[in-house]
C-alpha atoms as a PDB file:
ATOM      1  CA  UNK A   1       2.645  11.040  54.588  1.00  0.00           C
ATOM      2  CA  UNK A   2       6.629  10.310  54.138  1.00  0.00           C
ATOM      3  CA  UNK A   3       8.955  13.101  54.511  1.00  0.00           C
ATOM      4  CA  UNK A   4      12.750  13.667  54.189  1.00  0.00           C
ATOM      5  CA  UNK A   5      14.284  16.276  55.790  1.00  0.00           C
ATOM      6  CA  UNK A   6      17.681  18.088  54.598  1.00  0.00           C
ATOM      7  CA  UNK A   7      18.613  17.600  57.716  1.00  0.00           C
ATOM      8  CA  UNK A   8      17.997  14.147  57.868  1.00  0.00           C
ATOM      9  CA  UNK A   9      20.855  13.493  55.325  1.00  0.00           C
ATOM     10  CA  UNK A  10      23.467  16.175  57.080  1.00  0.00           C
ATOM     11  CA  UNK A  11      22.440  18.847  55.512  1.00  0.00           C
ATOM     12  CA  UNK A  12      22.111  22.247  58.143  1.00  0.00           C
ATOM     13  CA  UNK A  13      18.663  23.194  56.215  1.00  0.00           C
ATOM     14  CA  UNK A  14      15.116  23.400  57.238  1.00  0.00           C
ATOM     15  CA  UNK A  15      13.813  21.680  54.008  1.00  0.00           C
ATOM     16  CA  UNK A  16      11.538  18.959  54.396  1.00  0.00           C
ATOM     17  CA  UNK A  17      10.541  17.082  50.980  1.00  0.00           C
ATOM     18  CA  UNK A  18       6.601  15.609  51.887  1.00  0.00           C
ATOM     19  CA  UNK A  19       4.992  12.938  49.417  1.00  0.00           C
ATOM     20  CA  UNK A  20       2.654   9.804  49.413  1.00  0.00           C
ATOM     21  CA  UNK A  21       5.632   7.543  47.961  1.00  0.00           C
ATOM     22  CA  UNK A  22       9.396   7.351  48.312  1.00  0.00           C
ATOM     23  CA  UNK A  23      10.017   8.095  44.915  1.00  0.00           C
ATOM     24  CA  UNK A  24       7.860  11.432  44.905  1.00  0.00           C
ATOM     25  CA  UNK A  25       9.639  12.271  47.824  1.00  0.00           C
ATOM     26  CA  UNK A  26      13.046  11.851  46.703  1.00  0.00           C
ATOM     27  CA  UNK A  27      12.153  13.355  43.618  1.00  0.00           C
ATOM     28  CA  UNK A  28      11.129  16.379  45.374  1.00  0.00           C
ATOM     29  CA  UNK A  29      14.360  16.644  47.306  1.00  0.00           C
ATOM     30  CA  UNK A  30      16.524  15.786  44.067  1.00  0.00           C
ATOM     31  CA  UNK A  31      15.174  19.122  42.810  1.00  0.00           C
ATOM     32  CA  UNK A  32      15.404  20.813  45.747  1.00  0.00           C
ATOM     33  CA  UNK A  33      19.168  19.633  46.132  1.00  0.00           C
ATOM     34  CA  UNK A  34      19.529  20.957  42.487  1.00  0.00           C
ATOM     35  CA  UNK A  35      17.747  24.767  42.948  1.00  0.00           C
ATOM     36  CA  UNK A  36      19.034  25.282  46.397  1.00  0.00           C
ATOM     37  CA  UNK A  37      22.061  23.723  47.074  1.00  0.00           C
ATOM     38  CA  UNK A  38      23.593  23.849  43.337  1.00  0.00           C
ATOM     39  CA  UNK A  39      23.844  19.800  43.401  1.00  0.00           C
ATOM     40  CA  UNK A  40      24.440  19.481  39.165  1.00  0.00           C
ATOM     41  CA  UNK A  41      24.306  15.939  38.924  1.00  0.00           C
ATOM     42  CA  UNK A  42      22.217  14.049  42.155  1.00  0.00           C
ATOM     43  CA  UNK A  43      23.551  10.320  41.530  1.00  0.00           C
ATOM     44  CA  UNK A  44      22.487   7.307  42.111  1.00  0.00           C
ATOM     45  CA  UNK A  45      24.289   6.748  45.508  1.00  0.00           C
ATOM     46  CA  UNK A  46      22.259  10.228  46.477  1.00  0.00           C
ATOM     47  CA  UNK A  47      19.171   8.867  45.944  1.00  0.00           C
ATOM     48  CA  UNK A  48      19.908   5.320  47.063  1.00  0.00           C
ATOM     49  CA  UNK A  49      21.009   7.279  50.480  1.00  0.00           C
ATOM     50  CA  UNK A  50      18.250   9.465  50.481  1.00  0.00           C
ATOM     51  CA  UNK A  51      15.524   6.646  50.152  1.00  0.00           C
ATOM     52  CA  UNK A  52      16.835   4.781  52.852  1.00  0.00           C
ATOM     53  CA  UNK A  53      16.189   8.002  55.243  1.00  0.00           C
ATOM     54  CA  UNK A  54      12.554   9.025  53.938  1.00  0.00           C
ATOM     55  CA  UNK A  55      10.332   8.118  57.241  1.00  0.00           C
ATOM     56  CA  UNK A  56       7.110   8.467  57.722  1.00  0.00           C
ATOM     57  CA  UNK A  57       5.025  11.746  59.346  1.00  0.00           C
END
């Protein structure tokens, strides 16, 4: 299982995206970042920074 944590990119939030691949996992914090934190436009540098963090379990 990979996960991605709010926290892991700065964020002081107890989300944790959880997914099989790196894209499903980013994809899963994108909309998170877009619900909860009232991101309107993730970019590209977001999700190139956020797919560099996504570890696994």
């Amino acid at each position: 299982m990979k996960v991605l944590s709010c926290r892991d990119v700065g964020v002081n939030c107890d989300f944790q995206a959880r997914g099989t691949t790196v894209d499903e996992v980013v994809r899963k914090a994108a909309n998170h970042a877009r619900k909860d934190h009232h991101v309107d436009k993730v970019t590209k540098d977001y999700l190139d920074a956020w797919r560099k963090k996504v570890h696994n379990e």
